[in-house]
C-alpha atoms as a PDB file:
ATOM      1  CA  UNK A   1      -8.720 -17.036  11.856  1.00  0.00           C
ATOM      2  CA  UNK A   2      -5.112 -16.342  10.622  1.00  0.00           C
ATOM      3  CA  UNK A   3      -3.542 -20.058  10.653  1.00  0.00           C
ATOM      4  CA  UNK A   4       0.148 -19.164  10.882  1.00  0.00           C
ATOM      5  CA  UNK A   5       2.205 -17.717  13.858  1.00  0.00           C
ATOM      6  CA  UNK A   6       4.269 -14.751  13.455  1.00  0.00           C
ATOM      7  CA  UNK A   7       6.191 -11.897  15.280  1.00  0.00           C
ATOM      8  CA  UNK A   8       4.699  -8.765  15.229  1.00  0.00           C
ATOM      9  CA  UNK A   9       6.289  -5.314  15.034  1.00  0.00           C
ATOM     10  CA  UNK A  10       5.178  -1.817  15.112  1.00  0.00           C
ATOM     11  CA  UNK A  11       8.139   0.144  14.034  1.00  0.00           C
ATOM     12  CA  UNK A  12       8.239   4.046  15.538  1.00  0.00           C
ATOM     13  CA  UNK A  13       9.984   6.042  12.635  1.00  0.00           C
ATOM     14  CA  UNK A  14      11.581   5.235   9.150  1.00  0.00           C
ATOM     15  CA  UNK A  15      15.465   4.161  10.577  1.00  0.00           C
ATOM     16  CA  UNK A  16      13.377   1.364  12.796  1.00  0.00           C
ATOM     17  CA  UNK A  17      10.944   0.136  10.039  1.00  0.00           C
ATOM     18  CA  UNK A  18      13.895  -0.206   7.551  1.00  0.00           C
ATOM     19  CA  UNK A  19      16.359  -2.070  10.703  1.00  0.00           C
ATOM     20  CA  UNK A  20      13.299  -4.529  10.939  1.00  0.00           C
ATOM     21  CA  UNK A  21      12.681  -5.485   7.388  1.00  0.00           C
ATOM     22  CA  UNK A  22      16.554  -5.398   6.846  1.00  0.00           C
ATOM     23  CA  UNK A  23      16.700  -8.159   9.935  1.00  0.00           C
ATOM     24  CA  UNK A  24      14.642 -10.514   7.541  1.00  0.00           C
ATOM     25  CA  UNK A  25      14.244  -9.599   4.485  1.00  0.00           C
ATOM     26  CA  UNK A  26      12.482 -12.735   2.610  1.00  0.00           C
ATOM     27  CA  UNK A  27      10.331 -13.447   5.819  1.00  0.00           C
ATOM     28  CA  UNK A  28       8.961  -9.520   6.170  1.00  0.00           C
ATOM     29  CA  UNK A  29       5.764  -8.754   5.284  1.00  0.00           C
ATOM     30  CA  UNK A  30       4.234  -4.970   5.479  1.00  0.00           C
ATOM     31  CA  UNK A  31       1.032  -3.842   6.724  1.00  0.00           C
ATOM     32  CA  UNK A  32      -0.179  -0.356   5.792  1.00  0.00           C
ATOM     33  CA  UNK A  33      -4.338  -0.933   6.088  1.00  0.00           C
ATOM     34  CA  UNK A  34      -4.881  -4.213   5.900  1.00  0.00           C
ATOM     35  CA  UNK A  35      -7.890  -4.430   3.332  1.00  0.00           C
ATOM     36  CA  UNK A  36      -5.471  -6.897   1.851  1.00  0.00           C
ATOM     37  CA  UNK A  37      -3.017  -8.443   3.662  1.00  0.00           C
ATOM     38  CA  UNK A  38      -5.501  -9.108   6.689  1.00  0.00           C
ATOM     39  CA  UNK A  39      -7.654 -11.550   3.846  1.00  0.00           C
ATOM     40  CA  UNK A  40      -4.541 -12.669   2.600  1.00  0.00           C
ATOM     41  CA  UNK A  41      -3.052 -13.833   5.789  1.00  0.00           C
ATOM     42  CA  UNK A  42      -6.714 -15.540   7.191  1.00  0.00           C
ATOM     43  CA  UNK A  43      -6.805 -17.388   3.468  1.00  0.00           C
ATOM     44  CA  UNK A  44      -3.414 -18.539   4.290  1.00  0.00           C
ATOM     45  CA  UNK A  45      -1.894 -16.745   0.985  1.00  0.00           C
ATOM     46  CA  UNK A  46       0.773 -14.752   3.175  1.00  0.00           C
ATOM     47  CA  UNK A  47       2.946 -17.132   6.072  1.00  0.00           C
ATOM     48  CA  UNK A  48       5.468 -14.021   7.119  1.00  0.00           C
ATOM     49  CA  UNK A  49       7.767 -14.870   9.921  1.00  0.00           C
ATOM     50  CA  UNK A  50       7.055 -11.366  10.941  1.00  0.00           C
ATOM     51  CA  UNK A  51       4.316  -8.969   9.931  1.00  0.00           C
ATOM     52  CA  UNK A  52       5.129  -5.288  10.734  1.00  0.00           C
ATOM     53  CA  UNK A  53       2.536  -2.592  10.991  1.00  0.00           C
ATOM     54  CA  UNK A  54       3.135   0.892   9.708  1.00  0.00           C
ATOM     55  CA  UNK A  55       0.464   2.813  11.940  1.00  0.00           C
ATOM     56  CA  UNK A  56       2.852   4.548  14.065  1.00  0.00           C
ATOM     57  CA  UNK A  57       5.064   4.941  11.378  1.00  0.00           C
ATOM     58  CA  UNK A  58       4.936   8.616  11.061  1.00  0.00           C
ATOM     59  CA  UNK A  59       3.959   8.191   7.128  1.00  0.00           C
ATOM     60  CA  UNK A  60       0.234   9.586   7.089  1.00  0.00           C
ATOM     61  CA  UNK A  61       0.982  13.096   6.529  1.00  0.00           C
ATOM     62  CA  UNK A  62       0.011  14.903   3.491  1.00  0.00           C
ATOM     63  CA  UNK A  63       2.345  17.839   2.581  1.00  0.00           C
ATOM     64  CA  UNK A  64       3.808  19.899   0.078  1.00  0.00           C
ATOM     65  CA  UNK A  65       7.129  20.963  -0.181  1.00  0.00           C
ATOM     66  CA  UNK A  66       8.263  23.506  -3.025  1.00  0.00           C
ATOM     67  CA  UNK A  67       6.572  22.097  -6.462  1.00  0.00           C
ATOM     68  CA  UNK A  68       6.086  18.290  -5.256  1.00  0.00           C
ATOM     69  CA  UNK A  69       2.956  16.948  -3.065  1.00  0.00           C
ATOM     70  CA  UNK A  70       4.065  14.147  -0.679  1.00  0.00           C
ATOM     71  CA  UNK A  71       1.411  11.833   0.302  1.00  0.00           C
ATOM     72  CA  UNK A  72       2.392   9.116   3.076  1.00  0.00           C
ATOM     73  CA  UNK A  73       1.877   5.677   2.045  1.00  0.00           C
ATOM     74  CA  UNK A  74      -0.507   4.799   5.460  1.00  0.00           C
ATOM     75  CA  UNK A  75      -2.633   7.952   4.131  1.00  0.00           C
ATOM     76  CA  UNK A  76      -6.085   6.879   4.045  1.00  0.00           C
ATOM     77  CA  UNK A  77      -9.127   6.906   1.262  1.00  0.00           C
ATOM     78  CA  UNK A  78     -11.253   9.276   4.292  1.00  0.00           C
ATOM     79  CA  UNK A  79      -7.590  11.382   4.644  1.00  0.00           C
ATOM     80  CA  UNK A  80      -7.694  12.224   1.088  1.00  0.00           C
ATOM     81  CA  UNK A  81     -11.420  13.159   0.636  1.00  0.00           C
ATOM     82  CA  UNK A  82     -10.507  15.266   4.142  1.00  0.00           C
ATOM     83  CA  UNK A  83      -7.277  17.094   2.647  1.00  0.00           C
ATOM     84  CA  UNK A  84      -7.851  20.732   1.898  1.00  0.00           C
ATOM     85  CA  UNK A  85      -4.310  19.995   0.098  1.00  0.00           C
ATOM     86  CA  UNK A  86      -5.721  17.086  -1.844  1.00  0.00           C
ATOM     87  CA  UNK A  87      -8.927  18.875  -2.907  1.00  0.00           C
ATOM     88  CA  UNK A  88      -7.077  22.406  -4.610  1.00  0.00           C
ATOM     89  CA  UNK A  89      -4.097  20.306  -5.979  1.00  0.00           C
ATOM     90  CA  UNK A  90      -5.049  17.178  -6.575  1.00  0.00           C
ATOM     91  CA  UNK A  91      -8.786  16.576  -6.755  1.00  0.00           C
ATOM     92  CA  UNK A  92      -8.331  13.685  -8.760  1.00  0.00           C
ATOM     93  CA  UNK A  93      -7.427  11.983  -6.074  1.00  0.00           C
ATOM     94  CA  UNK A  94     -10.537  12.454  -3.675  1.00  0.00           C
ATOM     95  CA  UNK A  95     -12.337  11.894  -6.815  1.00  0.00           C
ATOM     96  CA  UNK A  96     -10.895   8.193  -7.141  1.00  0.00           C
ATOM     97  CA  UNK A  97     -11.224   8.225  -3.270  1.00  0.00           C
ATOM     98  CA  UNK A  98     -15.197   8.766  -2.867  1.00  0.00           C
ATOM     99  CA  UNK A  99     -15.638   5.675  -5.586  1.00  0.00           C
ATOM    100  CA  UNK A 100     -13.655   3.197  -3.764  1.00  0.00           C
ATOM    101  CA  UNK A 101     -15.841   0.652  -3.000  1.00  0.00           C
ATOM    102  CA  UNK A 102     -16.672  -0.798   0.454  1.00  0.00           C
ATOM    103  CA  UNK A 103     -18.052   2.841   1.788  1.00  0.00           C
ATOM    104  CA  UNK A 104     -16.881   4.125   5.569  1.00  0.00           C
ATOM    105  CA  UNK A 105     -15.249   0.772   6.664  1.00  0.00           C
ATOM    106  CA  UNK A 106     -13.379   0.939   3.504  1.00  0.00           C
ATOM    107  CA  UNK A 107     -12.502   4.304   3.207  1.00  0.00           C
ATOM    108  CA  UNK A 108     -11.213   4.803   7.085  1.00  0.00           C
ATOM    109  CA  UNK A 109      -8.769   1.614   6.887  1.00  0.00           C
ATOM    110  CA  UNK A 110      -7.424   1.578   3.230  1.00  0.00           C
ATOM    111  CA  UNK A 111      -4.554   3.400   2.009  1.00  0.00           C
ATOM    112  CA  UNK A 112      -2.886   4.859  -0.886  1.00  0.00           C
ATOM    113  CA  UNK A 113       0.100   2.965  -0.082  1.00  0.00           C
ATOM    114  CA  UNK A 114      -1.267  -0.396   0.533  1.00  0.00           C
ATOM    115  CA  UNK A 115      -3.552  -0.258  -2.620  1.00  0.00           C
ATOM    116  CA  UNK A 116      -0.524   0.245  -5.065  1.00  0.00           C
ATOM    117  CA  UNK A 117       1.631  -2.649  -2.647  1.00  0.00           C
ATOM    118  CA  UNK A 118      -1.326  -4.810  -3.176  1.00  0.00           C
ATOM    119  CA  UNK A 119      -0.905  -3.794  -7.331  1.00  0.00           C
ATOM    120  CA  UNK A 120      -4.615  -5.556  -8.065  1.00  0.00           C
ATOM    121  CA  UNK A 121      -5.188  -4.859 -11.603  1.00  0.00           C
ATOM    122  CA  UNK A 122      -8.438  -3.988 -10.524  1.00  0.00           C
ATOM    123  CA  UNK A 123      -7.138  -1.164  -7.737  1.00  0.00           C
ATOM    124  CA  UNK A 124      -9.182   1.873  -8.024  1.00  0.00           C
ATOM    125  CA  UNK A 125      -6.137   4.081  -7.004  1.00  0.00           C
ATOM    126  CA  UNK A 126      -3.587   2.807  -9.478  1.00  0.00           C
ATOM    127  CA  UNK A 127      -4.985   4.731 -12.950  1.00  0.00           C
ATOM    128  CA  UNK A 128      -5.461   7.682 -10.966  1.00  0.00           C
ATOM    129  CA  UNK A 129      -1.876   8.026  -9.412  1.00  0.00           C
ATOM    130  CA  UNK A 130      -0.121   7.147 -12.997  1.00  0.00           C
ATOM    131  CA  UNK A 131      -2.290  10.052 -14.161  1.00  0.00           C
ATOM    132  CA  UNK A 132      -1.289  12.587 -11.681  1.00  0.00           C
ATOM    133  CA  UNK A 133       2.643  11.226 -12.557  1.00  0.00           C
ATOM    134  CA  UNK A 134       3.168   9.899  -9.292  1.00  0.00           C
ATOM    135  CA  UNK A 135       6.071   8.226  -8.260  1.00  0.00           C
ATOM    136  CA  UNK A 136       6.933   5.631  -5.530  1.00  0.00           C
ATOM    137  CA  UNK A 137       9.424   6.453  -2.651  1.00  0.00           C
ATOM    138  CA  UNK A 138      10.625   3.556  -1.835  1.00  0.00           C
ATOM    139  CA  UNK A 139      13.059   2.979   1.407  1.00  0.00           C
ATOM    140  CA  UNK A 140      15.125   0.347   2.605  1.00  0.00           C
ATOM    141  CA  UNK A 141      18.354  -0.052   4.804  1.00  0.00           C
ATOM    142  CA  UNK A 142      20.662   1.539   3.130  1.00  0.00           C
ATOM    143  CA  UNK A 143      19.019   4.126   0.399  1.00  0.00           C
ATOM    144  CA  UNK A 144      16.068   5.619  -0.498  1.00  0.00           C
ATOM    145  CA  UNK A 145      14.666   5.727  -3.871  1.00  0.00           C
ATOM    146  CA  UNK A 146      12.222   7.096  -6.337  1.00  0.00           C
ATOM    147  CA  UNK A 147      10.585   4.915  -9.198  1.00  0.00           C
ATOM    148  CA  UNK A 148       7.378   6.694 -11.159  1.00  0.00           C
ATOM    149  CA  UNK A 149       4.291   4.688 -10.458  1.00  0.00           C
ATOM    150  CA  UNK A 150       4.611   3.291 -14.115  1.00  0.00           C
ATOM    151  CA  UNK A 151       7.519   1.527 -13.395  1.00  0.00           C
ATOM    152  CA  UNK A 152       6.859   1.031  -9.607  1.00  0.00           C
ATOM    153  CA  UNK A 153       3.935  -1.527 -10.702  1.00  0.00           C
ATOM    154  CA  UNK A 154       5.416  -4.385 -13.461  1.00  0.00           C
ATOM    155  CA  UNK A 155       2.728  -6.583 -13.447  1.00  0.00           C
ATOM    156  CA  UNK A 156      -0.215  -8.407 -11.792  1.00  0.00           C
ATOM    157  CA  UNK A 157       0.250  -8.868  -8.152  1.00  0.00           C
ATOM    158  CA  UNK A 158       3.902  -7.363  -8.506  1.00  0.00           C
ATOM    159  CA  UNK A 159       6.047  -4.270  -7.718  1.00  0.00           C
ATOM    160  CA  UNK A 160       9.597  -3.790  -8.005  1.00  0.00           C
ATOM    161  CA  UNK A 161       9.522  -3.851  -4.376  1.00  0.00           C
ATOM    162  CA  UNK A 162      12.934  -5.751  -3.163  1.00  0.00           C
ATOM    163  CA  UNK A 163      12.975  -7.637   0.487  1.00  0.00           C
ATOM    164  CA  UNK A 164      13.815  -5.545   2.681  1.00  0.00           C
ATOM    165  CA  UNK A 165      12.262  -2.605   1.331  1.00  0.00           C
ATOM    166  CA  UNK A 166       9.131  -0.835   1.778  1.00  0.00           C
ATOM    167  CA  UNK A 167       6.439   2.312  -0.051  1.00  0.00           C
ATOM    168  CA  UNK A 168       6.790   5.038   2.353  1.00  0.00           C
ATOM    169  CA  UNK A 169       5.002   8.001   0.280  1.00  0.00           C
ATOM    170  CA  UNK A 170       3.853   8.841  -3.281  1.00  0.00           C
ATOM    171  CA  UNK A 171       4.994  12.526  -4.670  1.00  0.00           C
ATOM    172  CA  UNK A 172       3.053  14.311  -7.072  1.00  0.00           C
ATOM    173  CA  UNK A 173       4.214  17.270  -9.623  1.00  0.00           C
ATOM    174  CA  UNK A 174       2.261  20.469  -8.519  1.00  0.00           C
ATOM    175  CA  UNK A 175       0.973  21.123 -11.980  1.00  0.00           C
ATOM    176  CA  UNK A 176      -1.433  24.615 -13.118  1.00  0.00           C
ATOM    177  CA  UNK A 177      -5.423  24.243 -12.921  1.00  0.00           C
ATOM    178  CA  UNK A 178      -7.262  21.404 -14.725  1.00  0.00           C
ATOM    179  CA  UNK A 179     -10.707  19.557 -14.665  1.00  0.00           C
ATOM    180  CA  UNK A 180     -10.400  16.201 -13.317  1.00  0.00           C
ATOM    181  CA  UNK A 181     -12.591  12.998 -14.456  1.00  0.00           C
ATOM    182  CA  UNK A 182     -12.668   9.886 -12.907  1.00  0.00           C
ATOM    183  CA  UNK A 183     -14.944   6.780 -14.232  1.00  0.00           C
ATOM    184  CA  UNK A 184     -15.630   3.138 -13.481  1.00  0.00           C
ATOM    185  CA  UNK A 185     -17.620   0.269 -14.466  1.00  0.00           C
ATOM    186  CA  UNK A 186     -18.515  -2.012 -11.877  1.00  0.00           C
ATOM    187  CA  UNK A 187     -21.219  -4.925 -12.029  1.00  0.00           C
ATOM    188  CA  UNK A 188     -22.688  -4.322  -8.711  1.00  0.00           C
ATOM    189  CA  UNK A 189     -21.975  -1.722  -5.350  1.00  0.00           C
ATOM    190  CA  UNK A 190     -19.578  -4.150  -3.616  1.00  0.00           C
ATOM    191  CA  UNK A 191     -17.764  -4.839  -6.726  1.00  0.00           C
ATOM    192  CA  UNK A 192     -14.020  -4.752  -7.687  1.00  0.00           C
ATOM    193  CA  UNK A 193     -13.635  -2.176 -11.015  1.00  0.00           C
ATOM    194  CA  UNK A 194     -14.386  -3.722 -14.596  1.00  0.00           C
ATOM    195  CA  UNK A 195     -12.691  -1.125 -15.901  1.00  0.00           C
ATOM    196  CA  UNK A 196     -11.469   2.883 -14.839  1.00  0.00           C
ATOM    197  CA  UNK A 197     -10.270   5.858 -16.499  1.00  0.00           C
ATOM    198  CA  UNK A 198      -8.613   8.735 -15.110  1.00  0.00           C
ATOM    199  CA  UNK A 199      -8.443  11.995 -16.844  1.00  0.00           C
ATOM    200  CA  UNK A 200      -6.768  15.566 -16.825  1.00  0.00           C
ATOM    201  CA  UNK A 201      -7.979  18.245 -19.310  1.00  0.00           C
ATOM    202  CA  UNK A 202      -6.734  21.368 -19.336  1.00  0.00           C
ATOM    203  CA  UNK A 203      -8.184  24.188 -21.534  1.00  0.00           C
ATOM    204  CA  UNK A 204      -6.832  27.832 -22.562  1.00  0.00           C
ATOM    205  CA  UNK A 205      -9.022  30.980 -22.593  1.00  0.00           C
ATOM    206  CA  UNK A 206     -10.184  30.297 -26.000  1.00  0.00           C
ATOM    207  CA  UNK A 207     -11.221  26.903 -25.328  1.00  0.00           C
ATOM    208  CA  UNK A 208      -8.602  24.967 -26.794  1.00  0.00           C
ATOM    209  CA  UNK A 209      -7.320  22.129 -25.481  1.00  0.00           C
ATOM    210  CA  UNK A 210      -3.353  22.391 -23.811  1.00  0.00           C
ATOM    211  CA  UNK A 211      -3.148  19.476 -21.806  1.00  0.00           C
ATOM    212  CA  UNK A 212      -4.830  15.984 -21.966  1.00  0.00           C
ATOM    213  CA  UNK A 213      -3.868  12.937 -19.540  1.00  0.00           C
ATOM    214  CA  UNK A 214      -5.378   9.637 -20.099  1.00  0.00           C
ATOM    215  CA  UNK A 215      -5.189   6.539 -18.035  1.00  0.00           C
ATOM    216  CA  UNK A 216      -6.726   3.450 -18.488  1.00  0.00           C
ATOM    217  CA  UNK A 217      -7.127   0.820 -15.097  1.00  0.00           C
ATOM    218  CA  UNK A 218      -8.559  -2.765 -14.479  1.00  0.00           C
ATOM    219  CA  UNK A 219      -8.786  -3.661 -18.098  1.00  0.00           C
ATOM    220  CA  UNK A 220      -4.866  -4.626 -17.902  1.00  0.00           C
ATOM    221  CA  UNK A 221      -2.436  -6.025 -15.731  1.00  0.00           C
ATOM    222  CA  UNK A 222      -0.912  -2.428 -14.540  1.00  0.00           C
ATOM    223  CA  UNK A 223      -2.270   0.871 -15.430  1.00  0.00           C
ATOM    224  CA  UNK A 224      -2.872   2.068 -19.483  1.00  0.00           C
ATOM    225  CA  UNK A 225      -1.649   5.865 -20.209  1.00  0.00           C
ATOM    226  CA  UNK A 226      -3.095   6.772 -23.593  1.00  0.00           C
ATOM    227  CA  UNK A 227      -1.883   9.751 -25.948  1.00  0.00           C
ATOM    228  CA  UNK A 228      -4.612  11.647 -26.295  1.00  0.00           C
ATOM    229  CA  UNK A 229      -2.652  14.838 -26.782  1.00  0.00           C
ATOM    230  CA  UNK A 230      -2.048  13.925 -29.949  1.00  0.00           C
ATOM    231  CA  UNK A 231      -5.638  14.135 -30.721  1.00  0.00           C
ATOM    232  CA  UNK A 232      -6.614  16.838 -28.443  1.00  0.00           C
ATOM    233  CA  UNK A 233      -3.690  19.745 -27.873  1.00  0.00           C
ATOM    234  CA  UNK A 234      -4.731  22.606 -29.997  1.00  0.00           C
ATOM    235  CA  UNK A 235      -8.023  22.049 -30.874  1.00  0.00           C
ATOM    236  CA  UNK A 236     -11.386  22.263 -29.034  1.00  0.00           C
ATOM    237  CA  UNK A 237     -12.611  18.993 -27.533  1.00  0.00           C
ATOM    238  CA  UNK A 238     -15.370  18.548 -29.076  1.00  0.00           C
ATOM    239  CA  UNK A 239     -17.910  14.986 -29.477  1.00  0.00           C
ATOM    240  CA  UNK A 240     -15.897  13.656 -32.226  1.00  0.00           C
ATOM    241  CA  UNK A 241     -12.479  14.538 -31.223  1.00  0.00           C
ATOM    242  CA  UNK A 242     -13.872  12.806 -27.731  1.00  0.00           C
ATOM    243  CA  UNK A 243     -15.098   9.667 -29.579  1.00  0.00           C
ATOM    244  CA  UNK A 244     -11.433   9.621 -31.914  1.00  0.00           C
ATOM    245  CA  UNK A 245      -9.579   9.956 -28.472  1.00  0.00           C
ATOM    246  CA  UNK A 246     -11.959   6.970 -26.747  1.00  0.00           C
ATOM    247  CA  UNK A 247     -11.003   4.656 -30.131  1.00  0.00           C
ATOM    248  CA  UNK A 248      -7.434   5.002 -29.183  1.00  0.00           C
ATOM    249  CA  UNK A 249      -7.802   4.302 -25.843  1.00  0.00           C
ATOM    250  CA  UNK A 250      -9.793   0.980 -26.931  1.00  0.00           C
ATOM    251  CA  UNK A 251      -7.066   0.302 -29.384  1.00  0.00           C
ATOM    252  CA  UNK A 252      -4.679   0.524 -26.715  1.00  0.00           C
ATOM    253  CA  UNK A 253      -5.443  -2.203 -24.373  1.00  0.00           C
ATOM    254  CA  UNK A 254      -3.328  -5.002 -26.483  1.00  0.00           C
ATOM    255  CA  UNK A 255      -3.462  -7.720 -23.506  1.00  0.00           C
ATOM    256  CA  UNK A 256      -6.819  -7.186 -21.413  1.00  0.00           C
ATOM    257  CA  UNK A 257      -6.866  -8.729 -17.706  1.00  0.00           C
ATOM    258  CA  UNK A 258      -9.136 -11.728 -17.669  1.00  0.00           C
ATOM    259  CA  UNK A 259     -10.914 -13.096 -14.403  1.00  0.00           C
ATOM    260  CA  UNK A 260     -14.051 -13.808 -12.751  1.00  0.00           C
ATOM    261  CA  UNK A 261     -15.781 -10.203 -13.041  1.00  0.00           C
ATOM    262  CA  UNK A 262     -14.983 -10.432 -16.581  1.00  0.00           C
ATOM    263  CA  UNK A 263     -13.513 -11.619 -19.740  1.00  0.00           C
ATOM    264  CA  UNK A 264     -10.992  -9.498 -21.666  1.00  0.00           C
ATOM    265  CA  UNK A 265     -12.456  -9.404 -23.955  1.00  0.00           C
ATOM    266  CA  UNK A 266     -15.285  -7.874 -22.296  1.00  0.00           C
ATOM    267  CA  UNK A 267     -13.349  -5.214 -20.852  1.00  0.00           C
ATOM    268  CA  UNK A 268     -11.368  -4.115 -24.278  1.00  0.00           C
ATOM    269  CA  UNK A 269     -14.919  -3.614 -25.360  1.00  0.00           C
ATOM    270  CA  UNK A 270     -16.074  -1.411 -22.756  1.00  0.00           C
ATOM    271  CA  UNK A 271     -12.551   0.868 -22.145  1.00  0.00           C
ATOM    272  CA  UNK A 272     -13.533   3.100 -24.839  1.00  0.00           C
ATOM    273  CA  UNK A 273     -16.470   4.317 -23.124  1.00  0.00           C
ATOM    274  CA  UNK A 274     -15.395   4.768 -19.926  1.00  0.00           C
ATOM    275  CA  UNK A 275     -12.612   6.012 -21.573  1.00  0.00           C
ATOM    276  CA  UNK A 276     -14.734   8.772 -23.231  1.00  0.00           C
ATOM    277  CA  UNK A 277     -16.820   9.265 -20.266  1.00  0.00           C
ATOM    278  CA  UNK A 278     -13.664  10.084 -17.621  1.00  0.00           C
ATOM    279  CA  UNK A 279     -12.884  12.639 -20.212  1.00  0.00           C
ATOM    280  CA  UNK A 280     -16.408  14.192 -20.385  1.00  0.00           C
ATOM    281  CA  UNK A 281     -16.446  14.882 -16.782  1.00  0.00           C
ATOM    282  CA  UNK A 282     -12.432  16.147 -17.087  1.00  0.00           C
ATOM    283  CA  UNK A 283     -13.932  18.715 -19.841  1.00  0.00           C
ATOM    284  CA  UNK A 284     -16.877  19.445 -17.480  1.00  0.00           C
ATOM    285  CA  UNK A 285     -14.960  20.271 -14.702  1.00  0.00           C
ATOM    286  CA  UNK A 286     -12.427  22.336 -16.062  1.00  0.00           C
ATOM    287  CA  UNK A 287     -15.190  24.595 -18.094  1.00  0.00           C
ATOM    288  CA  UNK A 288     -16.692  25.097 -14.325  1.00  0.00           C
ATOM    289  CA  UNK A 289     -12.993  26.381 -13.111  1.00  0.00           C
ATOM    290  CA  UNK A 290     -13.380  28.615 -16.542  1.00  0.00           C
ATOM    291  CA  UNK A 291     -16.568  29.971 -14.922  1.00  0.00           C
ATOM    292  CA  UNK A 292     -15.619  30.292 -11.118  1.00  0.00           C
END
């Protein structure tokens, strides 16, 4: 039971949402899906003044215009995984989708947009959208502006969301072909992420590597990119260049999130290797695009 009273709004378009959180600014709070705020709000965590609800919205379209993919921030886990756009552009994305735990409950209520709101270092969606280069469209009264997803979440718990404003869509880069890999480590089926990895591996007809994307998720505060290029452009991924390019990736976690799934120590340990396996299934899948 939600202990706190509050006025309730469901805005019908972008010009109402942004009049509403303009009208109160520090007493707004946004609901997208509600996997977190709803918990938040019954724990007594969250006392808005006024919650408003961005269902009828209009922001749960997924489009593309020109080279960029817009994906509305009410967009669901089960939207993605549905998306014919999604699954030729940017599979990644469904991949990070179907491992989102919680299974059909889950998947039909949460959304892109509330995940990255929420910024929980242990997000599934948050490695996966630095990977892709996403960046944050953020609204408010007056303006509208962009911030990439690297910048968009500064720490723990925190976005450079202002009062007042609100994450109405993520855009993507259309980029060429690639495999996609996506990995976590979990302790049990209903667990939060231990630690993630997205990947992006792109290879050339003879097999060497031209493009490698690396991001690292739940073993930090915000999201980890890692330069594997440096290790991998121009040569053939092979084991060792693999197990070189999961070192750095260890190396690169410098302040590991600590809580009650695990130490950080823990999860430095353990980045490399999921690290290494997110890129195994990035080379997998782009030698079966070779073959199709």
């Amino acid at each position: 039971m939600i202990p706190t009273t509050f006025d309730y709004a469901t805005p019908g378009g972008l010009d109402e949402l942004t009049a509403l959180l303009a009208d109160d600014p520090a007493g707004s709070v946004v609901l997208s899906g509600g996997t977190w705020v709803v918990p938040s709000l019954n724990r007594g965590e969250l006392a808005p003044r006024r919650l408003v609800d961005l269902r009828r919205a209009g922001l749960s379209s997924i489009e593309r215009s020109g080279e960029v993919i817009r994906v509305g921030s009410t967009v669901t886990y089960a939207d993605l995984l549905a998306s014919p756009l999604i699954d030729a552009e940017l599979p990644l994305l469904g991949l990070m989708a179907r491992e989102v735990t919680g299974g059909p409950q889950i998947h039909h209520q949460g959304t892109l947009g509330g995940s990255l709101c929420a910024a929980r270092p242990g997000s599934d969606a948050a490695a996966a959208v630095v990977a892709l280069g996403g960046v944050a469209v953020v609204a408010g009264l007056d303006a509208v502006r962009r911030v990439p997803l690297g910048e968009f979440l500064r720490d723990a718990f925190i976005t450079c969301l202002a009062p007042g404003e609100a994450l109405i869509a993520v855009e993507f880069p259309v980029q060429p072909p690639y495999g996609s890999g996506y990995y976590k480590l979990k302790r049990g089926g209903s667990s939060w992420p231990i630690a993630t990895a997205a990947a992006l591996v792109r290879l050339g007809a003879d097999g060497v590597c031209e493009r490698a994307v690396l991001t690292l998720g739940a073993v930090a505060a915000v999201p980890v990119p890692v330069s594997v290029g440096q290790i991998l452009h121009g040569r053939r991924p092979e084991p060792g260049l693999l197990a070189e390019a999961a070192r750095l990736a260890a190396g690169q976690v410098r302040e590991p999130w600590d809580d009650e799934l695990a130490s950080g120590r823990y999860r430095a340990a353990v980045s490399g290797v999921v690290a290494r396996r997110a890129l195994q299934r990035a080379l997998s899948d782009t030698l079966q695009e070779t073959v199709r």
